[in-house]
N, C-alpha and C. Protein backbone atom coordinates (compact mmCIF):
# COMPACT_ATOMS: atom_id res chain seq x y z
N UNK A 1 -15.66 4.83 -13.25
CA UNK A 1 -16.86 5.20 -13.95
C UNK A 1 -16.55 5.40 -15.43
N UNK A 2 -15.20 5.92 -15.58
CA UNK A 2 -15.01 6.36 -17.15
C UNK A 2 -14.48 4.80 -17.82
N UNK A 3 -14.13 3.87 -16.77
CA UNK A 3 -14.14 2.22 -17.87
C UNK A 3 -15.47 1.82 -17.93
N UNK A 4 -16.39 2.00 -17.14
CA UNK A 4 -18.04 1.87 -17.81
C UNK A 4 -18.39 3.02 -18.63
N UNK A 5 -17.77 3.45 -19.23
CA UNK A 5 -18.58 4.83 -20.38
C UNK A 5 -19.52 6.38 -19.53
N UNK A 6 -19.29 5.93 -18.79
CA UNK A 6 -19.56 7.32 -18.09
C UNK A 6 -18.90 8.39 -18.57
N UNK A 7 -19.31 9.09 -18.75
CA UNK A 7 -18.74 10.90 -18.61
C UNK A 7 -18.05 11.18 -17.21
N UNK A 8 -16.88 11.46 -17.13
CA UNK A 8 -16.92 11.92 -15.68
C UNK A 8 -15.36 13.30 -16.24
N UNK A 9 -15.85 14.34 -14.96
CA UNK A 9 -15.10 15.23 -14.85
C UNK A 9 -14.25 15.49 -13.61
N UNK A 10 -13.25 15.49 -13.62
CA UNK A 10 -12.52 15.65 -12.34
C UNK A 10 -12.19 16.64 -11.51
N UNK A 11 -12.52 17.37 -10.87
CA UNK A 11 -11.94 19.13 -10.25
C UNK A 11 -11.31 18.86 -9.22
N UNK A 12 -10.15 19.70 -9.06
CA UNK A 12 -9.40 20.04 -8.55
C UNK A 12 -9.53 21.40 -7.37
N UNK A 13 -9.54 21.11 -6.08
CA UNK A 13 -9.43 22.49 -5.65
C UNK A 13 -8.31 23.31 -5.36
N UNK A 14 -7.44 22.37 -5.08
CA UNK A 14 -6.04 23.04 -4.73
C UNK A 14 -5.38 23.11 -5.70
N UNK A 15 -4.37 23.94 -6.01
CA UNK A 15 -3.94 24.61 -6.89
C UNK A 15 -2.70 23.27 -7.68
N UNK A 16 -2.75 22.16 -7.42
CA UNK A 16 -1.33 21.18 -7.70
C UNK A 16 -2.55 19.98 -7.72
N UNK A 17 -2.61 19.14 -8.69
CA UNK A 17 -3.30 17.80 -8.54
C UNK A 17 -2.70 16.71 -7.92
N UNK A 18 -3.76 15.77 -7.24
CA UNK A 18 -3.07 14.54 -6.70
C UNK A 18 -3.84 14.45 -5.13
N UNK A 19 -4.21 15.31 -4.88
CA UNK A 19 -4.49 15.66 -3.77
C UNK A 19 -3.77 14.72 -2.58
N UNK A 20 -4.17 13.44 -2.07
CA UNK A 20 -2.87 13.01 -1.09
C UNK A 20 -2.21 12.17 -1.30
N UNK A 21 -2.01 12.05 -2.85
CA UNK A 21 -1.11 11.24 -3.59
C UNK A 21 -0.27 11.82 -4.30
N UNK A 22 0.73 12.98 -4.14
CA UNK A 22 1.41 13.35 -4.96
C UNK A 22 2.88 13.69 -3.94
N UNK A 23 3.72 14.37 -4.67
CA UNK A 23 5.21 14.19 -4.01
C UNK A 23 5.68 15.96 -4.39
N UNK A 24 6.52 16.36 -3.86
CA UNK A 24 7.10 17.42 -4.13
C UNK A 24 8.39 18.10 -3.58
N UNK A 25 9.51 18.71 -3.72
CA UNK A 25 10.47 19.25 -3.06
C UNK A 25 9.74 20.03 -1.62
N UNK A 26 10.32 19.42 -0.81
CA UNK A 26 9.67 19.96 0.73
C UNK A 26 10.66 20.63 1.68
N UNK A 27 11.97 19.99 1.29
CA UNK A 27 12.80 20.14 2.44
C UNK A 27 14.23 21.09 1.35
N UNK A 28 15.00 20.04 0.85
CA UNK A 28 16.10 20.69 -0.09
C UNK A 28 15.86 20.42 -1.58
N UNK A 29 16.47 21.03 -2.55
CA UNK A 29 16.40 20.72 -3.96
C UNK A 29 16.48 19.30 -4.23
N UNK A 30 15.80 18.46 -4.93
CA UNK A 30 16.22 17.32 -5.13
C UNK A 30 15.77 16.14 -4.55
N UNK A 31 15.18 16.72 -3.31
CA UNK A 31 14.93 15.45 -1.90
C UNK A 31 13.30 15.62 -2.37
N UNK A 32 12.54 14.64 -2.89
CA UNK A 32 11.13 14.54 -3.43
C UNK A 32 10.50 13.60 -2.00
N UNK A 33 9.26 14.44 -1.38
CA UNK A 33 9.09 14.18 -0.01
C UNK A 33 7.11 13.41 -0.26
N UNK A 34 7.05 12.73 0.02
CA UNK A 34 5.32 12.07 0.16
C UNK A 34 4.99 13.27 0.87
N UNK A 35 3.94 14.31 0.36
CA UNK A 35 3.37 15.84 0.93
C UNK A 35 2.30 15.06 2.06
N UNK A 36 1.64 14.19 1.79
CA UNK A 36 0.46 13.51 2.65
C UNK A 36 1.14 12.67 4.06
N UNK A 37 2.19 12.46 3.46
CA UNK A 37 3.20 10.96 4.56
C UNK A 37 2.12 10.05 4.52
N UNK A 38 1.79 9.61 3.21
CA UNK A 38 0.79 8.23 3.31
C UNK A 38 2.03 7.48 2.26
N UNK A 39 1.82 6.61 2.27
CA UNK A 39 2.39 5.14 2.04
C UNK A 39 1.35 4.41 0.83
N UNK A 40 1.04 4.02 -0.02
CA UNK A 40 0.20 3.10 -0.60
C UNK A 40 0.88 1.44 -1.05
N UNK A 41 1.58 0.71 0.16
CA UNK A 41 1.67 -0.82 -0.21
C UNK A 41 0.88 -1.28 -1.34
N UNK A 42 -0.14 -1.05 -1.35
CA UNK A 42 -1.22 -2.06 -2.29
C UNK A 42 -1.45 -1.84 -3.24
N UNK A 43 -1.07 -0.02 -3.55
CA UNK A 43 -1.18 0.68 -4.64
C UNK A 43 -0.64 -0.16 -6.12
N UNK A 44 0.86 -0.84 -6.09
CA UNK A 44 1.15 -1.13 -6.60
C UNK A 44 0.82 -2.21 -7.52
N UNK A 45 0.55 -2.94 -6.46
CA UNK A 45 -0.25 -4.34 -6.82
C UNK A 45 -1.89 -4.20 -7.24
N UNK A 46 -2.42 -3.23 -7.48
CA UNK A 46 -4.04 -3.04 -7.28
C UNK A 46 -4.10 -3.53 -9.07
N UNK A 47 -4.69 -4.23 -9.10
CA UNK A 47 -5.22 -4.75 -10.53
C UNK A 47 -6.06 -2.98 -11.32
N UNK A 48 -6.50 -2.55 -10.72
CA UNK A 48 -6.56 -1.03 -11.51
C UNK A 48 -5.97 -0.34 -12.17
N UNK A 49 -5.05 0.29 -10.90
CA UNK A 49 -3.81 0.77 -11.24
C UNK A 49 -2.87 -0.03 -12.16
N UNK A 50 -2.87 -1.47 -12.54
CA UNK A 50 -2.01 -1.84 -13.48
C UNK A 50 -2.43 -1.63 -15.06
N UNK A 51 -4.12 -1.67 -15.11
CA UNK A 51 -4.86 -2.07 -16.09
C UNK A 51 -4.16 -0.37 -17.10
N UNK A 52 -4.60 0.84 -15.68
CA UNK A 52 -3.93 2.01 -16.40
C UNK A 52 -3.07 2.03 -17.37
N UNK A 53 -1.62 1.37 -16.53
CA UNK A 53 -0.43 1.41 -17.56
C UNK A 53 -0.03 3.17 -16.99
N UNK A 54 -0.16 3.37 -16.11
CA UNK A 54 0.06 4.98 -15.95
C UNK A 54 1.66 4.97 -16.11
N UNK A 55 2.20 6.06 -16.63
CA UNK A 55 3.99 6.30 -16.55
C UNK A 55 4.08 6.62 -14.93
N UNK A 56 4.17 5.56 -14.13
CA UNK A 56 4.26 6.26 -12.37
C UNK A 56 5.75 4.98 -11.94
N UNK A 57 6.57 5.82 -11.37
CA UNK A 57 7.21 5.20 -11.07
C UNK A 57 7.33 4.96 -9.58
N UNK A 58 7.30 3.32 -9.39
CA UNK A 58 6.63 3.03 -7.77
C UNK A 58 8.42 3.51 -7.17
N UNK A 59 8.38 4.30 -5.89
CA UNK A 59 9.36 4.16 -4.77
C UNK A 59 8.76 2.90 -3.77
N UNK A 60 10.12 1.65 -3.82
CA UNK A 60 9.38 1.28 -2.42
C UNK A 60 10.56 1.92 -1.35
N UNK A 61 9.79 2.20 -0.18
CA UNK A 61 10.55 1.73 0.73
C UNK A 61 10.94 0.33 1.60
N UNK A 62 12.22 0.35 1.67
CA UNK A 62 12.59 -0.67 2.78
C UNK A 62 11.52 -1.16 3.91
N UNK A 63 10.93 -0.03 4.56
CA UNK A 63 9.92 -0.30 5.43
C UNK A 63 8.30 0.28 5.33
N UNK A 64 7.08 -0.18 5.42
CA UNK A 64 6.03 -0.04 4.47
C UNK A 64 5.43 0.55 5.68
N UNK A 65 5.69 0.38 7.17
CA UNK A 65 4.78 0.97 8.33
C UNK A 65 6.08 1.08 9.66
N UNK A 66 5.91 2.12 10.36
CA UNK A 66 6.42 1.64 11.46
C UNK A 66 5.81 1.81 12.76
N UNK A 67 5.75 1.39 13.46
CA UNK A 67 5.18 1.29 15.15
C UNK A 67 5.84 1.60 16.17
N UNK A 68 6.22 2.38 16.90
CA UNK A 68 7.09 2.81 18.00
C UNK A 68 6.58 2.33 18.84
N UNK A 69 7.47 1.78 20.20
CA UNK A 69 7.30 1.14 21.25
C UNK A 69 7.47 1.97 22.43
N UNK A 70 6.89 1.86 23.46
CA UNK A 70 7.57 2.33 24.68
C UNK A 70 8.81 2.59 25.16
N UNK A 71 9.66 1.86 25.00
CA UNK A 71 10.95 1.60 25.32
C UNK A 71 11.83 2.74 24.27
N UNK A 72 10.85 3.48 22.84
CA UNK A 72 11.86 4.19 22.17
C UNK A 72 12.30 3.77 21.05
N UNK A 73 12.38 2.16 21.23
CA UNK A 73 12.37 1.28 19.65
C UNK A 73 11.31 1.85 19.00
N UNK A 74 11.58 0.98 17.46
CA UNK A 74 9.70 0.62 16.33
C UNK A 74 10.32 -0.72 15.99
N UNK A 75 8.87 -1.16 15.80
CA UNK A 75 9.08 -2.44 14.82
C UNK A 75 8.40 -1.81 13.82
N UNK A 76 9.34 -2.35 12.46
CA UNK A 76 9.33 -2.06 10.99
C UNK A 76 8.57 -3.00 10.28
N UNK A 77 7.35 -2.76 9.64
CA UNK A 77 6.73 -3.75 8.65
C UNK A 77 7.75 -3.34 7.31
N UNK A 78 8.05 -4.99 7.17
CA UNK A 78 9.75 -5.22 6.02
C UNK A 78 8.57 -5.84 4.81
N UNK A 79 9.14 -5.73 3.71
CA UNK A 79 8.88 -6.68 2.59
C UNK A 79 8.84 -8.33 2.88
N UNK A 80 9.86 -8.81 3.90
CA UNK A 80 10.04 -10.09 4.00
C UNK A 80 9.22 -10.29 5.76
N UNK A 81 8.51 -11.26 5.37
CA UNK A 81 7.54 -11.81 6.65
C UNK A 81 8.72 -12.34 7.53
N UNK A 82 10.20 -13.01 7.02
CA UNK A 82 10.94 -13.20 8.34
C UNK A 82 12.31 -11.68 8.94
N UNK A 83 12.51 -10.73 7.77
CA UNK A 83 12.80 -9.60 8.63
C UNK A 83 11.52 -9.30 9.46
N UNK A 84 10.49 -8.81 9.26
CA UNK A 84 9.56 -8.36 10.46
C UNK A 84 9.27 -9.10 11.47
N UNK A 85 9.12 -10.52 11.41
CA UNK A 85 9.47 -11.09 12.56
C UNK A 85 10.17 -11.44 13.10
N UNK A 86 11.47 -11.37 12.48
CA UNK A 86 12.87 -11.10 13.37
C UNK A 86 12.86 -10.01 14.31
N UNK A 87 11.47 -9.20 14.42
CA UNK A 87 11.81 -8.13 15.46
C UNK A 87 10.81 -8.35 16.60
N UNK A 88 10.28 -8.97 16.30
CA UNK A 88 8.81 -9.11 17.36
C UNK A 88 9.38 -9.63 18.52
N UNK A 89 10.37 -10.48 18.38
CA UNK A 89 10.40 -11.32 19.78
C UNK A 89 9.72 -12.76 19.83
N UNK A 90 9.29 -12.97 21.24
CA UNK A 90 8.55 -14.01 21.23
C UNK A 90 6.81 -14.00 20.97
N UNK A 91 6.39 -12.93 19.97
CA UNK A 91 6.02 -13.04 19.04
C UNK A 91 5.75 -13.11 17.59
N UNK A 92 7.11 -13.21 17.25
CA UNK A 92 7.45 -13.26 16.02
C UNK A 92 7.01 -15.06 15.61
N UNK A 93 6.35 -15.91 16.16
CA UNK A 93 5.94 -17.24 15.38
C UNK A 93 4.52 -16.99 15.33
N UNK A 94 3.84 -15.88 16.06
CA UNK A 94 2.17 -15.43 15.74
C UNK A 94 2.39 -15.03 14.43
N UNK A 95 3.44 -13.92 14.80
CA UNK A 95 3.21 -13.03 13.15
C UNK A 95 3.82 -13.81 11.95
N UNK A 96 4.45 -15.04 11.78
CA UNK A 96 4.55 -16.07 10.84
C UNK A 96 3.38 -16.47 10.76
N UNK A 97 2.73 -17.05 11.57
CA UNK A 97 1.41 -17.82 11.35
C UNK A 97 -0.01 -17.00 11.39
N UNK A 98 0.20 -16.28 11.31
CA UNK A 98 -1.32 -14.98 10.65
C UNK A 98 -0.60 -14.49 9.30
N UNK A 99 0.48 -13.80 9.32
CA UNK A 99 0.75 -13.55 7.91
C UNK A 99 1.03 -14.46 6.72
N UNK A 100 1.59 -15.59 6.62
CA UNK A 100 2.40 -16.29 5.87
C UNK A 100 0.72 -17.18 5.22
N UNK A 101 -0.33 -17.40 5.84
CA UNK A 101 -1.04 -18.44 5.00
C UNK A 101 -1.53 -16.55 3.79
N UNK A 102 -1.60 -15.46 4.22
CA UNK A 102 -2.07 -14.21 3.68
C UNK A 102 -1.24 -14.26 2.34
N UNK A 103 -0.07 -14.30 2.42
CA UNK A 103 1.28 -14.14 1.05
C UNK A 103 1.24 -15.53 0.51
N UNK A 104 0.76 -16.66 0.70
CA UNK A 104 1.09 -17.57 0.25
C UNK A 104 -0.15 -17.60 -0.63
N UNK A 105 -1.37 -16.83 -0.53
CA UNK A 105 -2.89 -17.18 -1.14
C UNK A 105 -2.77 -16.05 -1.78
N UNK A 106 -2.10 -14.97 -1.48
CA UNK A 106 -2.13 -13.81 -2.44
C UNK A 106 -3.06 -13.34 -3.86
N UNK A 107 -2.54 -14.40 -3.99
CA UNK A 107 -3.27 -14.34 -5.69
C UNK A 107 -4.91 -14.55 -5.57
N UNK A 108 -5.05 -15.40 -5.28
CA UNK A 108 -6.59 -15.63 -5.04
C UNK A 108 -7.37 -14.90 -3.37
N UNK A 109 -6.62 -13.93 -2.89
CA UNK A 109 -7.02 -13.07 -2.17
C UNK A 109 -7.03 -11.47 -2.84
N UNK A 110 -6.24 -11.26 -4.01
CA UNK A 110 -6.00 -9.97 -4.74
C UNK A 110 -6.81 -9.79 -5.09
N UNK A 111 -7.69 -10.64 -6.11
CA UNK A 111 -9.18 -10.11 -6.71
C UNK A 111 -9.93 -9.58 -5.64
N UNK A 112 -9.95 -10.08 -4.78
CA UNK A 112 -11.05 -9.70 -3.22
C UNK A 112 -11.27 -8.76 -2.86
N UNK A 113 -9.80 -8.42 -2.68
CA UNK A 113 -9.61 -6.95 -1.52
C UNK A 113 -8.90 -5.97 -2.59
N UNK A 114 -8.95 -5.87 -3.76
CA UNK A 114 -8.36 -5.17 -4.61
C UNK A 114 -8.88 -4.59 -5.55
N UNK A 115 -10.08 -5.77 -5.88
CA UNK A 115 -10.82 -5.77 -7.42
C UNK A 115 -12.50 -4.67 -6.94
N UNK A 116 -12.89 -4.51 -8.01
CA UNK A 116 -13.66 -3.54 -8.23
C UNK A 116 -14.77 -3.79 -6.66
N UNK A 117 -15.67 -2.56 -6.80
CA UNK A 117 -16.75 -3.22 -5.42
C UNK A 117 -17.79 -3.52 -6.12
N UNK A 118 -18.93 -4.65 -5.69
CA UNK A 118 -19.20 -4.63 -4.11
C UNK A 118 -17.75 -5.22 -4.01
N UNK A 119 -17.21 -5.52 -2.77
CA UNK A 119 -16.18 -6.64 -2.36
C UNK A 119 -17.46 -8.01 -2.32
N UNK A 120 -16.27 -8.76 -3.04
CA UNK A 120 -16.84 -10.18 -3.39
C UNK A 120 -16.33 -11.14 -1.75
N UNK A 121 -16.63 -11.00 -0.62
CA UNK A 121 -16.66 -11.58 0.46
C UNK A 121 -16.39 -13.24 0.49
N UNK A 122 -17.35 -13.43 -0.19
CA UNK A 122 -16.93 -15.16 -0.62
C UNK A 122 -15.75 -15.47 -1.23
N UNK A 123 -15.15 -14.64 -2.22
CA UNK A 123 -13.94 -14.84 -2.67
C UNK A 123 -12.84 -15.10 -1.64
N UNK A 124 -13.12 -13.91 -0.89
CA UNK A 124 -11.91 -13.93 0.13
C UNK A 124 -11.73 -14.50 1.43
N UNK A 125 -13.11 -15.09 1.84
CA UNK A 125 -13.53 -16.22 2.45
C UNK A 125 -12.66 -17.38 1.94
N UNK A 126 -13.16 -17.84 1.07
CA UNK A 126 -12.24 -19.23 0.05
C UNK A 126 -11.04 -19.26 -0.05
């Protein structure tokens, strides 16, 4: 609202801003813990958040989701489409072929699901 000229004011109720985006010593001195345990993958990449220029420095992790199995395992969503399907099994050539046409269009799927609303549907259709 405030890149269209709006006035806008922000309040805070809890006493620390960020509300479930912020980080803090949780456990020992030093060890800076996600207070929410949310994750933002997309955060990074969001054409918004870049336009900011905010001083934020991204942590990635190694693994962006994980899924526990019955058996006691997880499969790990990896940065690389063939570590994560190195774990699936004999579904690891589904999850090549649903993910891989997604990273390969990236760019012309980012405006879509990233860029301001309404969501432009046709974009990400195309």
């Amino acid at each position: 609202m405030a890149q269209a000229g709006w006035q806008v004011t922000v309040h805070e109720a809890a006493p620390t801003i960020g509300g479930g985006v912020r980080s803090e010593e949780l456990t020992l001195p030093g060890f800076v813990h996600d207070v929410c345990s949310a994750i933002h993958p997309l955060g990074r990449g969001s054409p918004f958040f870049r336009d900011l220029e905010l001083p934020v420095e991204w942590i990635e992790s190694p693994a962006a989701a994980a899924h526990p199995l019955d058996d006691g395992s997880a499969v790990t969503l990896r940065w690389s489409i063939e570590e994560t399907a190195g774990q699936l099994g004999r579904d690891a050539e589904r999850y090549r072929a649903l993910v891989s046409p997604l990273a390969e269009r990236w760019d012309a799927l980012e405006p879509a699901l990233l860029g301001p609303f309404p969501l432009r549907v046709n974009a990400a259709l195309a």
